[in-house]
N, C-alpha and C. Protein backbone atom coordinates (compact mmCIF):
# COMPACT_ATOMS: atom_id res chain seq x y z
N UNK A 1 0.84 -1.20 0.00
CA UNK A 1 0.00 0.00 0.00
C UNK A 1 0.88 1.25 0.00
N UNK A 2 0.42 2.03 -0.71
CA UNK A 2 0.91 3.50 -0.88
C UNK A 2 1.05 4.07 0.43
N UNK A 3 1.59 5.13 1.09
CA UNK A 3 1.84 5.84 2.10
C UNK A 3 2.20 7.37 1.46
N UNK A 4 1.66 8.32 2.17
CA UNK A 4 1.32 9.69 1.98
C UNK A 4 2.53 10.40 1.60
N UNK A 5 3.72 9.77 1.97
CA UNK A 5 5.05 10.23 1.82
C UNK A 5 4.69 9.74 -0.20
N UNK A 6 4.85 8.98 -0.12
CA UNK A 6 4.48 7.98 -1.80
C UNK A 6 3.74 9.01 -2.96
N UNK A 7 3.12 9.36 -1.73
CA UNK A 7 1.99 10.11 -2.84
C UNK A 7 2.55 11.27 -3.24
N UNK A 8 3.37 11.96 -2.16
CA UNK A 8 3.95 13.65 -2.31
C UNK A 8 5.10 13.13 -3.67
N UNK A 9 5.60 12.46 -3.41
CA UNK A 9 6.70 11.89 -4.71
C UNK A 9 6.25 12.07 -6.37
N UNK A 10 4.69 11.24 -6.26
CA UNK A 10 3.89 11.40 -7.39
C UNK A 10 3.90 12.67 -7.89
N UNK A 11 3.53 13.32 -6.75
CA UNK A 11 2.98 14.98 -7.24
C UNK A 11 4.05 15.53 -7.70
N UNK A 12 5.10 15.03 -7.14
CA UNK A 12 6.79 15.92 -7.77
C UNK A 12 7.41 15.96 -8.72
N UNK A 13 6.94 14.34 -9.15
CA UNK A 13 7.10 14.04 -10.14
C UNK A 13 6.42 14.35 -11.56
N UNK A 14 5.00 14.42 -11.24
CA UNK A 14 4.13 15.16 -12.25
C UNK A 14 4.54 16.14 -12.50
N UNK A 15 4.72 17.15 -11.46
CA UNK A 15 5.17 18.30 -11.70
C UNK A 15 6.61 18.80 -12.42
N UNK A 16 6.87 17.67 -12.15
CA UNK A 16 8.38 18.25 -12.81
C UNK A 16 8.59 17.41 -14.42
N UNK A 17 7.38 16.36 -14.53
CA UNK A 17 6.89 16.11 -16.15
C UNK A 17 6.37 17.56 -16.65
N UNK A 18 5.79 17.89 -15.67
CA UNK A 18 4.58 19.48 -16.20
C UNK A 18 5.72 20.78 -16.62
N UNK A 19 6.68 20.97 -15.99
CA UNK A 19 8.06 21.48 -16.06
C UNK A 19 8.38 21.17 -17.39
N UNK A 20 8.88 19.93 -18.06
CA UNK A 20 9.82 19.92 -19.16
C UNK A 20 9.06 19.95 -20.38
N UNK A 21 7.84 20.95 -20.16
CA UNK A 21 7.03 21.38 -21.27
C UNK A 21 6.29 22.13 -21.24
N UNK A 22 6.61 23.02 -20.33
CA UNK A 22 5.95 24.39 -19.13
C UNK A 22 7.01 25.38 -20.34
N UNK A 23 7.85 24.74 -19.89
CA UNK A 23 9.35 25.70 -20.39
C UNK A 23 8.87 26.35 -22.52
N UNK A 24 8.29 25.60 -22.79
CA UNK A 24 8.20 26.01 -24.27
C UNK A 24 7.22 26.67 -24.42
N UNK A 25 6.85 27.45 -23.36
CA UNK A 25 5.76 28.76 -23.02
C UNK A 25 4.35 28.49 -23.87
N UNK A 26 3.54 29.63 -23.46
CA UNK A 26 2.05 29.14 -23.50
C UNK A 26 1.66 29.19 -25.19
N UNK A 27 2.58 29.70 -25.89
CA UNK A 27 1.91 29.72 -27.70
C UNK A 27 2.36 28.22 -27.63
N UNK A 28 3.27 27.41 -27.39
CA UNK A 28 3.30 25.68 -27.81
C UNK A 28 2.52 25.36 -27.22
N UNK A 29 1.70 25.48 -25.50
CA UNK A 29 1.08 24.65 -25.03
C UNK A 29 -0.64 24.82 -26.20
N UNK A 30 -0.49 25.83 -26.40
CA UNK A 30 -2.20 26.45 -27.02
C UNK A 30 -2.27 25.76 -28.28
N UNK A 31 -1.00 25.26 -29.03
CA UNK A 31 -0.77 25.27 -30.48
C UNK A 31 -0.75 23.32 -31.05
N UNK A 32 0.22 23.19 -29.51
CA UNK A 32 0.47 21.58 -29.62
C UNK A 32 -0.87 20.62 -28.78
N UNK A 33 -1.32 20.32 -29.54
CA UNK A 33 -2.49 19.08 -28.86
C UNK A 33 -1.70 18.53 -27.77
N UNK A 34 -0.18 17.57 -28.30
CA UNK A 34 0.19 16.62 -27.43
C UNK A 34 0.48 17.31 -25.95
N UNK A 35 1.21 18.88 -26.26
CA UNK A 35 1.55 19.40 -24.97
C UNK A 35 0.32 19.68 -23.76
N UNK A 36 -0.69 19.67 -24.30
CA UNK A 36 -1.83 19.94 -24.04
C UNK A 36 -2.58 19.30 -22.83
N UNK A 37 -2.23 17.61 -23.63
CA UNK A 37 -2.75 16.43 -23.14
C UNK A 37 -1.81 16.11 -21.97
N UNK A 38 -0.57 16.42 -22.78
CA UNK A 38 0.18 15.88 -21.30
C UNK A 38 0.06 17.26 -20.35
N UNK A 39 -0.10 18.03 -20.16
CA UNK A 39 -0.23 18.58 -19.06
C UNK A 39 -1.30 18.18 -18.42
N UNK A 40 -2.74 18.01 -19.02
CA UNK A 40 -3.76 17.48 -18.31
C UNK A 40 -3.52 15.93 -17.86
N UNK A 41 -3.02 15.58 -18.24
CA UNK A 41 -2.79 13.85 -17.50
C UNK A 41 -1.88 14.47 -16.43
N UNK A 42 -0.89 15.34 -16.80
CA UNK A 42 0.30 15.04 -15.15
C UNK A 42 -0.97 16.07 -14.01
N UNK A 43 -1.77 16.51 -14.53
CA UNK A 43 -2.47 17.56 -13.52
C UNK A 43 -3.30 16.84 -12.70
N UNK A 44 -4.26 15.66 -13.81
CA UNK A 44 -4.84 15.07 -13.49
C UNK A 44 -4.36 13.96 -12.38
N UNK A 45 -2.98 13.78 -12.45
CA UNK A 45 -2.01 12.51 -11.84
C UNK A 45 -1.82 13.27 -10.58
N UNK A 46 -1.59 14.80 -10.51
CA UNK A 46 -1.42 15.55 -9.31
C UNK A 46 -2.71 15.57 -8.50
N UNK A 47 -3.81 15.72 -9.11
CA UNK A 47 -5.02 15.52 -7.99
C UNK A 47 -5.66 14.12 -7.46
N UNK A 48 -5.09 13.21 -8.75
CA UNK A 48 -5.42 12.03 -7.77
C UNK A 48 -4.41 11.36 -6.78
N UNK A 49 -3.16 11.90 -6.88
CA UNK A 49 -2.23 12.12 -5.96
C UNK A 49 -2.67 12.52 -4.23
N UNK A 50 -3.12 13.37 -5.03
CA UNK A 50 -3.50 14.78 -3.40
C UNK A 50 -4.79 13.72 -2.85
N UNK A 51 -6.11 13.73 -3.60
CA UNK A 51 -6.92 12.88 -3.03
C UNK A 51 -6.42 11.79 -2.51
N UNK A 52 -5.67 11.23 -3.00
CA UNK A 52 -5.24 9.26 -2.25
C UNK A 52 -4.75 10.21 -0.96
N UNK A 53 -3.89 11.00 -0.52
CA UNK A 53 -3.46 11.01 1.17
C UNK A 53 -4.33 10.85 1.57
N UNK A 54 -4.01 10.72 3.22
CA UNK A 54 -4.97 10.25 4.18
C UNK A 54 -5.49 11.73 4.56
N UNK A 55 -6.93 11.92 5.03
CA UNK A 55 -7.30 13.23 5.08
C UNK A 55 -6.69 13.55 6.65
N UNK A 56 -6.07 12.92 7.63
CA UNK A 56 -5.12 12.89 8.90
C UNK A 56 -4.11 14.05 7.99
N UNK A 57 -3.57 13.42 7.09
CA UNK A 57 -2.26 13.67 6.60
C UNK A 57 -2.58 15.28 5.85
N UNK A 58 -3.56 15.63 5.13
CA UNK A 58 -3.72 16.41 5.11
C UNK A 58 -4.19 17.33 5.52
N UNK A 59 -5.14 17.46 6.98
CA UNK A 59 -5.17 18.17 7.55
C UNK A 59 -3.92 18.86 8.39
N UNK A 60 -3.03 17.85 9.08
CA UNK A 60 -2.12 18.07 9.49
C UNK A 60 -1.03 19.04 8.80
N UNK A 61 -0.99 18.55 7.18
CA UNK A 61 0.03 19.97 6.30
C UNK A 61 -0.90 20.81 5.43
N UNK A 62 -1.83 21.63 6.09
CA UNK A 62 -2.51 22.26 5.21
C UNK A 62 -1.91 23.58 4.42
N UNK A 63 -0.96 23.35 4.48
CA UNK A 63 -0.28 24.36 3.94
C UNK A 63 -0.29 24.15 2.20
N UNK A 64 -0.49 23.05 1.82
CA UNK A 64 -0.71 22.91 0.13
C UNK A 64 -2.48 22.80 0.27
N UNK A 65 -2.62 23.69 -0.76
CA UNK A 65 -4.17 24.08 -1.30
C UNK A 65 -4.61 22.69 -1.57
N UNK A 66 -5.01 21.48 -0.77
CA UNK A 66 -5.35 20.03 -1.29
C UNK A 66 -6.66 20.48 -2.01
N UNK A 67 -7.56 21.20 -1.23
CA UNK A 67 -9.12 21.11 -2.13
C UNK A 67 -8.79 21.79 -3.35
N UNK A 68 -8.13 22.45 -3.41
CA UNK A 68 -8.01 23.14 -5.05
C UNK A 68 -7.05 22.26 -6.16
N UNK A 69 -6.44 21.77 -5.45
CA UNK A 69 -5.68 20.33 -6.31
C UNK A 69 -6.64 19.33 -6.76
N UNK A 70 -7.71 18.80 -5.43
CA UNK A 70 -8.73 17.88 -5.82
C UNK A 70 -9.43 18.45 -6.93
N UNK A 71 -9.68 19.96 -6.88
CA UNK A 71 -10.92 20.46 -7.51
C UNK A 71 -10.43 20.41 -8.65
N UNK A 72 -9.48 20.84 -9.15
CA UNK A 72 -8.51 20.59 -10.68
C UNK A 72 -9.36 19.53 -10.98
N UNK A 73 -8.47 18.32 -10.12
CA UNK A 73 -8.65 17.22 -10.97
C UNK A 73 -10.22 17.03 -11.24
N UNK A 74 -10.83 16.83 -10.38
CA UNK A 74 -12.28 16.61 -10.43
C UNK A 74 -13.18 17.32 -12.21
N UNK A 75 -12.72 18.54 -12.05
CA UNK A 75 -12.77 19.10 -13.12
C UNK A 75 -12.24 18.09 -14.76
N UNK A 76 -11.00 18.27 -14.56
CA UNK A 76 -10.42 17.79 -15.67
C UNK A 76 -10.82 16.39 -16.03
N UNK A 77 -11.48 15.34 -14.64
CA UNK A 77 -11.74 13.89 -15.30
C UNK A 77 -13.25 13.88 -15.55
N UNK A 78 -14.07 14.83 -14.73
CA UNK A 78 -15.49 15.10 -15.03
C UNK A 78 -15.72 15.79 -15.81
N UNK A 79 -15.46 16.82 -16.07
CA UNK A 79 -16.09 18.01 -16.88
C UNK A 79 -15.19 18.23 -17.88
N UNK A 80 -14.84 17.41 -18.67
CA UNK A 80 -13.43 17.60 -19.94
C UNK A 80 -14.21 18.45 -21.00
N UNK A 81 -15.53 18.57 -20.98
CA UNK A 81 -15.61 19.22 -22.25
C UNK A 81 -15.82 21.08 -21.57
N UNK A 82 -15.82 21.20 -20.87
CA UNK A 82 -15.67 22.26 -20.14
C UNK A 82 -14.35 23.28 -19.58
N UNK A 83 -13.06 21.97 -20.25
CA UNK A 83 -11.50 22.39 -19.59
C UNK A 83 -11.41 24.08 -20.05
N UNK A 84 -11.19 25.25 -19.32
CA UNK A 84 -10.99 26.47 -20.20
C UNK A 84 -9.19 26.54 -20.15
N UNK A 85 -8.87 26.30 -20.90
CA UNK A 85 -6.88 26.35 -21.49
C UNK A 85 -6.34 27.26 -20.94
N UNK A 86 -7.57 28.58 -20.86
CA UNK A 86 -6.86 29.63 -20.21
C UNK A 86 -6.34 29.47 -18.51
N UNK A 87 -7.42 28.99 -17.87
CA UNK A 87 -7.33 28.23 -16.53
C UNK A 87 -5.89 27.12 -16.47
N UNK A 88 -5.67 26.33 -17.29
CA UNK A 88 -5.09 25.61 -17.42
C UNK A 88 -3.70 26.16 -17.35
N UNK A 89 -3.64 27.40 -18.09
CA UNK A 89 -2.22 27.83 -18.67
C UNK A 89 -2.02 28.72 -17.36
N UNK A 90 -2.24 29.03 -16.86
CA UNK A 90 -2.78 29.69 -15.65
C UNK A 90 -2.10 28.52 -14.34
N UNK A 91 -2.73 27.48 -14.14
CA UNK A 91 -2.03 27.01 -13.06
C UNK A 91 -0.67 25.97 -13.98
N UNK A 92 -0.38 25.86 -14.92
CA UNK A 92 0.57 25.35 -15.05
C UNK A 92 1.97 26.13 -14.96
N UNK A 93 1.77 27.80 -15.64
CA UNK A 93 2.77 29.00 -15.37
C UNK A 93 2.55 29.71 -14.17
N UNK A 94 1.40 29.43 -12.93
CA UNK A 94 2.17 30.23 -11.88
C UNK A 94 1.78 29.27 -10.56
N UNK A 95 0.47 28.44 -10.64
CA UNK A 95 0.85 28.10 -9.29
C UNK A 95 1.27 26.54 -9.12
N UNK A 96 2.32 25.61 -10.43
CA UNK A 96 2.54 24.49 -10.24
C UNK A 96 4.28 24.92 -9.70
N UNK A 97 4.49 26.25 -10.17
CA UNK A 97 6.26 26.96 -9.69
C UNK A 97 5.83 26.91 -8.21
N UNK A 98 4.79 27.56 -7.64
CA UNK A 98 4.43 27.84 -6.33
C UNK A 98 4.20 26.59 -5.56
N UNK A 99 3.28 25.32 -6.11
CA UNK A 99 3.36 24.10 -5.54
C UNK A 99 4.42 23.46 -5.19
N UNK A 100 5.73 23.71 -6.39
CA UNK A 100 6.58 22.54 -6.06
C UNK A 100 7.64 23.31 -5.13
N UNK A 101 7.38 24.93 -4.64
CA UNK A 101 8.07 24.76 -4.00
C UNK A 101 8.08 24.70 -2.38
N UNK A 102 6.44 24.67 -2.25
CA UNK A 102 5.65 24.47 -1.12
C UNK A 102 6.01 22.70 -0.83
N UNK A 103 5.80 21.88 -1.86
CA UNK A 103 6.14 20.32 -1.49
C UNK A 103 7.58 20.08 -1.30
N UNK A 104 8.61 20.95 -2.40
CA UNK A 104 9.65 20.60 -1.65
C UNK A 104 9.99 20.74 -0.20
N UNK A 105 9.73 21.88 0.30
CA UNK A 105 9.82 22.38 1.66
C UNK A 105 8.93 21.14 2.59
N UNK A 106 7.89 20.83 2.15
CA UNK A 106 7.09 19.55 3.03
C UNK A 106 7.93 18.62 3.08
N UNK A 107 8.34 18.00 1.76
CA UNK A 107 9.47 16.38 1.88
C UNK A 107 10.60 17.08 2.16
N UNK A 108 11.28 18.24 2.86
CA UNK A 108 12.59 17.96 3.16
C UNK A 108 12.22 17.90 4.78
N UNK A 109 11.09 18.91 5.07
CA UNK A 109 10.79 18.51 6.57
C UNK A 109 10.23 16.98 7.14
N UNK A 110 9.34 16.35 6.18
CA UNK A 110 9.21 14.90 6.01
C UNK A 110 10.69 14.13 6.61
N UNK A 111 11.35 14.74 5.50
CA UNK A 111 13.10 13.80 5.30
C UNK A 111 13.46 13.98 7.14
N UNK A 112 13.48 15.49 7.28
CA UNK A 112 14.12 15.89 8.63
C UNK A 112 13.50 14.91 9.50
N UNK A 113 12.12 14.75 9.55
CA UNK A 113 11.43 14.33 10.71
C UNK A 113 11.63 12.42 10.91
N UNK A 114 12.32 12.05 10.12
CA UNK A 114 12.37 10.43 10.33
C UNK A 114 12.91 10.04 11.06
């Protein structure tokens, strides 16, 4: 079974997939289908990330926006014909820079605390 530490990994990892195609700024993401898709799968991979912790675990670090991570995703696997790009381009250029550096700071205090 997964453990909440497991899960923050996921999200870091998405994020830093979301990174090596963040970088070719928002006319490729608007222009390229594929860049598109993969940002919505790693986004989508980030909220079902955040949902799997234990809600213990997240109450305890509420310091990452979990309901607005869930709400992403919820969005993006329910309501796909509704995705607005602009929203999209939006949390991929300012608050996935701001997430990862809120989770790094969580897993190094994680790391500290073992």
């Amino acid at each position: 079974m997964r453990d909440d530490r497991e899960r923050l990994r996921h999200i870091f990892e998405a994020i830093e997939r979301i990174e090596k195609y963040a970088g070719r700024g928002e006319q490729a993401f608007r222009t390229d289908e594929l860049i598109q898709v993969w940002m919505l799968q790693n986004l989508q991979v980030i909220g079902e990330a955040a949902r799997a912790c234990s809600t213990a675990f997240r109450e305890r670090y509420s310091v990452l926006s979990w309901s607005e991570i869930i709400g992403m995703r919820n969005v993006l696997v329910h309501e796909y014909f509704d995705i607005d790009l602009d929203i999209v381009w939006q949390v991929v250029s300012t608050d996935i820079p701001k997430l990862k550096q809120a989770l790094e700071a969580l897993l190094n205090e994680l790391e500290a605390s073992r």
